[in-house]
Protein backbone atom coordinates (compact mmCIF):
# COMPACT_ATOMS: atom_id res chain seq x y z
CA UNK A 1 0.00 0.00 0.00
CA UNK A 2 1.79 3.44 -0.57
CA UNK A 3 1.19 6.93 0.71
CA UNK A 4 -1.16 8.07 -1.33
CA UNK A 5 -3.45 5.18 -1.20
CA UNK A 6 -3.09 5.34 2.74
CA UNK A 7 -3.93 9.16 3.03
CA UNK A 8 -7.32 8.17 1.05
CA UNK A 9 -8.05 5.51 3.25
CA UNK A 10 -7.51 7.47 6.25
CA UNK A 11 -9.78 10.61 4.68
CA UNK A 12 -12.45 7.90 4.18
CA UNK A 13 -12.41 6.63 7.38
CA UNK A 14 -11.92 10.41 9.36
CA UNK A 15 -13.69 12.60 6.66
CA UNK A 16 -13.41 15.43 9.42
CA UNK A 17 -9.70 15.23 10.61
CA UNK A 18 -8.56 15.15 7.16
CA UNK A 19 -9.55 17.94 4.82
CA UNK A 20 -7.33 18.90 1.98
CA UNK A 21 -3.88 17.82 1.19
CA UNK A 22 -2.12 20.74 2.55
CA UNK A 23 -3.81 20.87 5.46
CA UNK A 24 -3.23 17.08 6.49
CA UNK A 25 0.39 17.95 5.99
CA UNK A 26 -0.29 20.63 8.95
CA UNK A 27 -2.24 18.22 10.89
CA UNK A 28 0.31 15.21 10.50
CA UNK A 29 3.10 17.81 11.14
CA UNK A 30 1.26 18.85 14.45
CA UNK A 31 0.34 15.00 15.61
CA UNK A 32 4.60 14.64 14.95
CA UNK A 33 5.18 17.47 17.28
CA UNK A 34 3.01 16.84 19.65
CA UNK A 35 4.26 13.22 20.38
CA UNK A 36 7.74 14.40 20.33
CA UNK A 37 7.15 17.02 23.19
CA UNK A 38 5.10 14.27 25.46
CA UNK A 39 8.21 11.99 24.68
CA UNK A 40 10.76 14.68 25.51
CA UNK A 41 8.97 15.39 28.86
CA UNK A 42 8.26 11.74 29.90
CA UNK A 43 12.02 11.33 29.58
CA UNK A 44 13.00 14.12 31.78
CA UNK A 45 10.49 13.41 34.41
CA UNK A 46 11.91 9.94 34.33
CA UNK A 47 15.25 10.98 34.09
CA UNK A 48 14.25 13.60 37.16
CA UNK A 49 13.47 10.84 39.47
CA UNK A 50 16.22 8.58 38.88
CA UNK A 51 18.15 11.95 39.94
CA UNK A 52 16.25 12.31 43.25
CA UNK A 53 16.38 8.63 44.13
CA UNK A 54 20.19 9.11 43.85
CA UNK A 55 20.69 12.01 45.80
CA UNK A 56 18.55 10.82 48.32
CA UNK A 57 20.72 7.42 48.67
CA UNK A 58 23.85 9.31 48.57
């Protein structure tokens, strides 16, 4: 299946999210983003508390 065939399929099945094909671009780009940030701060939190446990061992 290649892109283009998978964009369709996904504008069939979310006729809303979807609208032209600059605009999914946008959206895509913005879904990209947005899991990179919650990524990004899940690994500093986690990378926060591994700090605290040591300093509070030390």
């Amino acid at each position: 299946m290649d892109t283009g065939s998978l964009i369709k399929y996904w504008q069939r099945r979310f006729p809303l999210m979807l609208g032209s094909g600059g605009q999914s671009i946008v959206l895509w780009l913005v879904v990209v983003w947005l899991f990179a940030v919650g990524l990004f701060l899940t690994l500093l939190y986690a990378s926060g508390r591994q700090d605290r446990r040591e300093q509070t061992r030390a």
